[in-house]
Each structure stands twice: as structure tokens, then as C-alpha cells.
Protein backbone atom coordinates (compact mmCIF):
# COMPACT_ATOMS: atom_id res chain seq x y z
CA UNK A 1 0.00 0.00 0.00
CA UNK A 2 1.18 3.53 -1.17
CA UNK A 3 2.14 6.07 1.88
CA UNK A 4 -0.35 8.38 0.87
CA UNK A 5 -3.24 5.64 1.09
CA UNK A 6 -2.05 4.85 4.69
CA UNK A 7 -1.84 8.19 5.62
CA UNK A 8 -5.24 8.92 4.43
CA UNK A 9 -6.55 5.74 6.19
CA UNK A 10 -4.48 6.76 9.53
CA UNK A 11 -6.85 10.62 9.34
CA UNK A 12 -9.94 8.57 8.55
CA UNK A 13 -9.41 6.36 11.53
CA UNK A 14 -8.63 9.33 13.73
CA UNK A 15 -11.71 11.61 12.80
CA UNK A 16 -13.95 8.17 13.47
CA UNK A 17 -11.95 7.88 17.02
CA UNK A 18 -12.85 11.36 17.54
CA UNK A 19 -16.78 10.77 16.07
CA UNK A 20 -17.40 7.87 18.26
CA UNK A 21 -15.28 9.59 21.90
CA UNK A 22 -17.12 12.81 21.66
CA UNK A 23 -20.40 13.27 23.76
CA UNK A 24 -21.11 16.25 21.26
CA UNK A 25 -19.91 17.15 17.63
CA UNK A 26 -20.85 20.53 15.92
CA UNK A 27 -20.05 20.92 12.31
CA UNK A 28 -19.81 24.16 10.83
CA UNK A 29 -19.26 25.99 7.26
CA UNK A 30 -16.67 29.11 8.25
CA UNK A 31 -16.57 30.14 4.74
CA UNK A 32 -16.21 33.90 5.22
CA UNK A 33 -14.13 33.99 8.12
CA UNK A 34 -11.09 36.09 7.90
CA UNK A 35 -7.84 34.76 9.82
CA UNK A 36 -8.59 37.06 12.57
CA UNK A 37 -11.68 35.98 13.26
CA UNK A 38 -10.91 32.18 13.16
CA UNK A 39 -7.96 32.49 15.23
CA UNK A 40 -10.46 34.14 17.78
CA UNK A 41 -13.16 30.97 17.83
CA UNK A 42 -10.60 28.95 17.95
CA UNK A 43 -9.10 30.44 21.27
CA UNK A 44 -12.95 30.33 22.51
CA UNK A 45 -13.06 26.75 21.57
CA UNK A 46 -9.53 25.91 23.33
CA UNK A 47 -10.02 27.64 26.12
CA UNK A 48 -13.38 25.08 26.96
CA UNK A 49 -11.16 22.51 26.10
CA UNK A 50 -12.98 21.48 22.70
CA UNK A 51 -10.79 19.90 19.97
CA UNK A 52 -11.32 22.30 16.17
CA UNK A 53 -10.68 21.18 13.33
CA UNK A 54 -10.86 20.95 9.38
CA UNK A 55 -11.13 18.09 7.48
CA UNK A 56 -11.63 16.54 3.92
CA UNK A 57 -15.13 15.83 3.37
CA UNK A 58 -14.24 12.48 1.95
CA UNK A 59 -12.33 11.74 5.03
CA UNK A 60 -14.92 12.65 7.56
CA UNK A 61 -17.68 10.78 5.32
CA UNK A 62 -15.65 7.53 5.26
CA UNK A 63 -15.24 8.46 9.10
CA UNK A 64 -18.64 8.89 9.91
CA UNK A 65 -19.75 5.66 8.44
CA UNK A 66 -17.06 4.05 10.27
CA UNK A 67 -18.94 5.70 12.99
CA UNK A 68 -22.08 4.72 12.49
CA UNK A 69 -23.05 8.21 11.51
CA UNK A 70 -24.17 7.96 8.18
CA UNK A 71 -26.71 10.44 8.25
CA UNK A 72 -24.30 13.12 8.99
CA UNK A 73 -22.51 13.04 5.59
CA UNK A 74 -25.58 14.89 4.21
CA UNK A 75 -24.99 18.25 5.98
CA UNK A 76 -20.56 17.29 4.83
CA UNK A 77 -21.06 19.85 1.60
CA UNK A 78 -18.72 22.84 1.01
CA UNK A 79 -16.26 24.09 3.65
CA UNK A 80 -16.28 22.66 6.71
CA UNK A 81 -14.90 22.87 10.48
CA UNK A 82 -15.79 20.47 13.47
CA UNK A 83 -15.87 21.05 17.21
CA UNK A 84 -15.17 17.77 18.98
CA UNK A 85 -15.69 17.90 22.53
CA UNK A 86 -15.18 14.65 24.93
CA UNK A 87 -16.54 16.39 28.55
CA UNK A 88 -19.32 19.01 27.91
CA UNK A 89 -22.05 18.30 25.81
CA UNK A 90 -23.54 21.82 25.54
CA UNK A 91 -19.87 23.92 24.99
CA UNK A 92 -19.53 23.87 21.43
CA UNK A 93 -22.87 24.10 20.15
CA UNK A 94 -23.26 27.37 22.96
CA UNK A 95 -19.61 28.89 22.07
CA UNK A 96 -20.49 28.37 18.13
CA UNK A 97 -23.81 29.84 18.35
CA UNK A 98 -23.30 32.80 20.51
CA UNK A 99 -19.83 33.35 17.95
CA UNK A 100 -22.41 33.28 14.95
CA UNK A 101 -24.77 35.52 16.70
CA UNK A 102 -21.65 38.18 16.31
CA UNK A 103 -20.26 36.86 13.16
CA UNK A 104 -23.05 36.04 10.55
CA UNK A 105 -20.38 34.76 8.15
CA UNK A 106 -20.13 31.44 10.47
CA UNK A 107 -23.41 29.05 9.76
CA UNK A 108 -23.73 25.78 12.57
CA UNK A 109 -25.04 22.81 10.04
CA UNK A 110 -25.51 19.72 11.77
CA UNK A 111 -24.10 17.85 15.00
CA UNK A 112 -24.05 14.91 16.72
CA UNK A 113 -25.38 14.52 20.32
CA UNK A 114 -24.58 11.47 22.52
CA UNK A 115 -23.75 9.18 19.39
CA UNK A 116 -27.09 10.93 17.80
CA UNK A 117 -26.90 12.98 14.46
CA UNK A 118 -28.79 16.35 15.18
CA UNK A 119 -30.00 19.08 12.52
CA UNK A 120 -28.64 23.07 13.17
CA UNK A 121 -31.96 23.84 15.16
CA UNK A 122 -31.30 20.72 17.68
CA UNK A 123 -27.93 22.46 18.17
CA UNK A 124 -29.18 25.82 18.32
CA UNK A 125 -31.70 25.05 21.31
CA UNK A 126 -29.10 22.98 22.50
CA UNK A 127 -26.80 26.20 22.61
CA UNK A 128 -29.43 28.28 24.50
CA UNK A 129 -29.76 25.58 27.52
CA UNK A 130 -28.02 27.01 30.83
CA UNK A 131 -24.94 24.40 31.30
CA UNK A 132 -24.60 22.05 33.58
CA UNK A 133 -24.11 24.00 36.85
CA UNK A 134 -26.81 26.33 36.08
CA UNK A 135 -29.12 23.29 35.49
CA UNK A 136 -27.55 21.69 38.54
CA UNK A 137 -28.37 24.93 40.53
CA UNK A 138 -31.83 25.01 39.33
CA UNK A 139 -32.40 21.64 40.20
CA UNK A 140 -30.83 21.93 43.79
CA UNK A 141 -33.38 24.86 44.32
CA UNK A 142 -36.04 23.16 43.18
CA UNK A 143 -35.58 20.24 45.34
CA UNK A 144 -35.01 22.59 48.23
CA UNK A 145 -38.23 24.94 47.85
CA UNK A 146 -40.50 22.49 49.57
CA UNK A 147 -38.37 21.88 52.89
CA UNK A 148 -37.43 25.83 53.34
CA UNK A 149 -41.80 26.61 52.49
CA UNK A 150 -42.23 23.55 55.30
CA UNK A 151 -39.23 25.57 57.93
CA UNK A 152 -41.24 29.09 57.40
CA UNK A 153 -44.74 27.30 58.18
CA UNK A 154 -43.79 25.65 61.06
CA UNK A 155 -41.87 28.99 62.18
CA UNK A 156 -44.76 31.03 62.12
CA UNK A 157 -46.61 28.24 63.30
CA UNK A 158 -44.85 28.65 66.50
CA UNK A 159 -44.42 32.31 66.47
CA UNK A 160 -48.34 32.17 66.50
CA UNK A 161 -48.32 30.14 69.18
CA UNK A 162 -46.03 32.00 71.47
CA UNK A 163 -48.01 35.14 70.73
CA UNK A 164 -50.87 33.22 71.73
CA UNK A 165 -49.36 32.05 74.94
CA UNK A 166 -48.10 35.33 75.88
């Protein structure tokens, strides 16, 4: 086998190690973004520990079918960047949305949630969910409201009673 074949076959095996690892993919077309700009989202994307790249389409479709993720090879048209990320589901799809909010030029297409191939809109609402300690917070207040109502009705429960008594 030639070297370039096995090279080829070595970046098709790592984009499907990356497709089936990552608890959330987000493929974008950045056609439009200058170097500046780029360089920026990148940063953004680093910085929350997500993994950016660029990739052949042929690559990434022989990847995703490798995968198991054929239906993503629809939305693998034109230029193309991915957001891999192995820890946070909601990061990307959040960073990449609220970056195209500022930078129209930047267009989410697709994703894949959980091993599950999602449209833009699934990442989009996706992106607008609080993250996890928000929802965690949110929770733990939830599941505290009834015991701190209870505490104030049995306070003035006995405040009643002692001005009752007195």
C-alpha cells in the first residue's frame, strides 16, 4: 500500500476515534471567516477545552460511516470545520452559536449529540440551555423549595403560638 493511502486511512481512523469519543460534535461551514476571526473561535473553543478542526469531506464521510453516523454526511457539503468535545455536551454548540450571533459569516449545520446525528436547530436550542451547573443549581433549588416553604410554616406556626401564649 502507497504512503499516501495509509496516511489517508491513519486521518480517517482518527476523525472516526474522535466521532465515536465525543459526547457532542458541531459541524460548521466558516466560509467567510477572515484569519482574525478564526484564530479568535478557535481560542474560545480551546479555552473550553474542545478539539477544532478541518477536514476533507471524503475523510470525515468515510469516518462517519465508520462511525455509524451515516446520516451526517448529508450536511458534509462545502467548507467545513468540526468542534469535537469529549466532557461538555452543551460547549460547542453554545460557544459556536453565541460566535455566529456576532459573526453572521459562520453558519452551525448539523451535529451529533450522545452518538445521535442532530440538525442546526437541535444544536441551536441545545446552545441556548443554561450548562450544567446552572441546570444543577436550578435543580438543587427546586428540590429545596419544599423543605425551606415547610421551615417558614412551622416557624410562624410557633411564632403564632407564642403570641398566643403570651
Amino acid at each position: 500500500m502507497s504512503k499516501v493511502i495509509e496516511a489517508k486511512q491513519a486521518v480517517v481512523e482518527e476523525i472516526s476515534n474522535k466521532l465515536k469519543s465525543a459526547v457532542s460534535v458541531v459541524v460548521v461551514d466558516y466560509r467567510g471567516l477572515n484569519v482574525s476571526q478564526v484564530t479568535e473561535l478557535r481560542k474560545q473553543l480551546r479555552d473550553a477545552g474542545i478539539d477544532f478542526k478541518v477536514y476533507k469531506n471524503s475523510m470525515t464521510r468515510r469516518a462517519a460511516e465508520s462511525a455509524g453516523l451515516e446520516d451526517l454526511n448529508e450536511h458534509l457539503v462545502g467548507p467545513n470545520a468540526i468542534a469535537f468535545s469529549t466532557e461538555d455536551v452543551v460547549a460547542p454548540a453554545k460557544i459556536l452559536n453565541d460566535f455566529a450571533k456576532k459573526n453572521d459569516k459562520l453558519e452551525i449545520k448539523a451535529g451529533v449529540i450522545e452518538g445521535l446525528v442532530s440538525s442546526a436547530d437541535d444544536m441551536k436550542a441545545l446552545a441556548e440551555l443554561p450548562s450544567r451547573d446552572g441546570l444543577l443549581s436550578m435543580l438543587l433549588s427546586v428540590l429545596q423549595a419544599p423543605m425551606r416553604n415547610f421551615a417558614l410554616a412551622t416557624k410562624a406556626v410557633a411564632e403564632q403560638k407564642e403570641e398566643q401564649g403570651a
